[in-house]
C-alpha atoms as a PDB file:
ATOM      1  CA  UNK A   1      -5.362  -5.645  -2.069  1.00  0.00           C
ATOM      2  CA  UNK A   2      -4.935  -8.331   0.339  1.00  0.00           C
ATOM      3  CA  UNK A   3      -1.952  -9.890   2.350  1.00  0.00           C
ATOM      4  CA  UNK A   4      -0.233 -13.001   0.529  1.00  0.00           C
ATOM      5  CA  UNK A   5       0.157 -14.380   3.938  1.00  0.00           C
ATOM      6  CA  UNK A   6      -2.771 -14.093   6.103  1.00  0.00           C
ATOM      7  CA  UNK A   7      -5.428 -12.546   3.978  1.00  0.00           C
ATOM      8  CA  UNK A   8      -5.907  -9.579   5.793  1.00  0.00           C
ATOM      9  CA  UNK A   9      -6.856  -5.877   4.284  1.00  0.00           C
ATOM     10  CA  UNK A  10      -4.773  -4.087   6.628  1.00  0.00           C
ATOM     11  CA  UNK A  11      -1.668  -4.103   4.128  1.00  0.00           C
ATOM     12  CA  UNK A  12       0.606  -0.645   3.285  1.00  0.00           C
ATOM     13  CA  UNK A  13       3.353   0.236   0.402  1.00  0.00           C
ATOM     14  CA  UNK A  14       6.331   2.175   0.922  1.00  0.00           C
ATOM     15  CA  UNK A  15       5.252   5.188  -1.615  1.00  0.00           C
ATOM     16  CA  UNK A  16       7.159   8.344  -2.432  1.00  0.00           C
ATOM     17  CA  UNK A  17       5.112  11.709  -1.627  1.00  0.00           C
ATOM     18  CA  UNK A  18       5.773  15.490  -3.063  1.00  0.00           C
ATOM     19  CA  UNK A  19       4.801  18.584  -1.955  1.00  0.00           C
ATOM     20  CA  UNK A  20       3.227  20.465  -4.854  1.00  0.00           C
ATOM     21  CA  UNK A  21       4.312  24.455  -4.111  1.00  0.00           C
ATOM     22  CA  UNK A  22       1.094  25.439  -6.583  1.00  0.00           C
ATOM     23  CA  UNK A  23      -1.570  22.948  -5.599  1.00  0.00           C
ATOM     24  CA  UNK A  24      -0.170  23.320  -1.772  1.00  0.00           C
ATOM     25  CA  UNK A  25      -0.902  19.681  -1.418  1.00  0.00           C
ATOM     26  CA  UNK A  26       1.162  16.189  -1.641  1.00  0.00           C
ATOM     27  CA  UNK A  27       1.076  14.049  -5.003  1.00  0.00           C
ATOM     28  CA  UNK A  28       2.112  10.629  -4.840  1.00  0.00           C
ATOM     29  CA  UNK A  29       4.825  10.176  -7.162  1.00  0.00           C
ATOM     30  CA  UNK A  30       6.327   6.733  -6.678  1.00  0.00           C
ATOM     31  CA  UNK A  31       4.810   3.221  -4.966  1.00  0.00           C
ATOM     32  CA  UNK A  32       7.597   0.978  -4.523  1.00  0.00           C
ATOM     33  CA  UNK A  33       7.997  -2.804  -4.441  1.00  0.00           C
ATOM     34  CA  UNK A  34       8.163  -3.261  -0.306  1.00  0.00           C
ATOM     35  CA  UNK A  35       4.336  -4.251   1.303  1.00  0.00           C
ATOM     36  CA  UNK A  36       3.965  -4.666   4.732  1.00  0.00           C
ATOM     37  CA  UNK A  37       0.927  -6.111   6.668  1.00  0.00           C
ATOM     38  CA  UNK A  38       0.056  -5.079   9.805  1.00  0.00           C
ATOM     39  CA  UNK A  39      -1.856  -7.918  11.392  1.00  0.00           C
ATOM     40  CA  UNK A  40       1.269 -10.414  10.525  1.00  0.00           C
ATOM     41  CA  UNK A  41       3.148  -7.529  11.309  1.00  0.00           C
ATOM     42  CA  UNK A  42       6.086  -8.480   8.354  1.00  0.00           C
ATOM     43  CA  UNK A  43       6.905  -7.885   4.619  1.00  0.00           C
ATOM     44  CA  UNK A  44       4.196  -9.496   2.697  1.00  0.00           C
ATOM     45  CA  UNK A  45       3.608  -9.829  -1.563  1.00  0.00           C
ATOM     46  CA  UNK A  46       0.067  -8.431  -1.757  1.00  0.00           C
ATOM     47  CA  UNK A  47      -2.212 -10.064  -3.684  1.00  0.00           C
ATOM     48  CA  UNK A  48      -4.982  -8.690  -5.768  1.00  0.00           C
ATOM     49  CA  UNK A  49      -9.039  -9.566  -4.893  1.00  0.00           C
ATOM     50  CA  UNK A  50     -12.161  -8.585  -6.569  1.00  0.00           C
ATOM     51  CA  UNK A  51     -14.452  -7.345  -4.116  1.00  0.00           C
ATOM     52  CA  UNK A  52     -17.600  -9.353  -3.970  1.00  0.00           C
ATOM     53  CA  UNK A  53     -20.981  -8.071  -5.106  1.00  0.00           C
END
């Protein structure tokens, strides 16, 4: 995933984590729409790459 903006890698998604009791670990249970990048430092609409061979 890349930044629509500037390209960059270093991109996140606001995600919703849950502790499993049994597996005593977190499972990610919802990504949501928001992406941030943090070399522009704003909200961004991440765009999909295929990594080169």
């Amino acid at each position: 995933m890349l930044c629509g903006i500037c390209g960059s890698t270093n991109v996140s998604r606001d995600a919703w984590g849950e502790w499993d009791v049994a597996a005593q670990e977190w499972l990610l249970r919802t990504v949501f729409d928001y992406a941030h990048c943090h070399s522009c430092d704003a909200e961004t609409r991440l765009v999909e790459a295929q990594l080169k061979d």
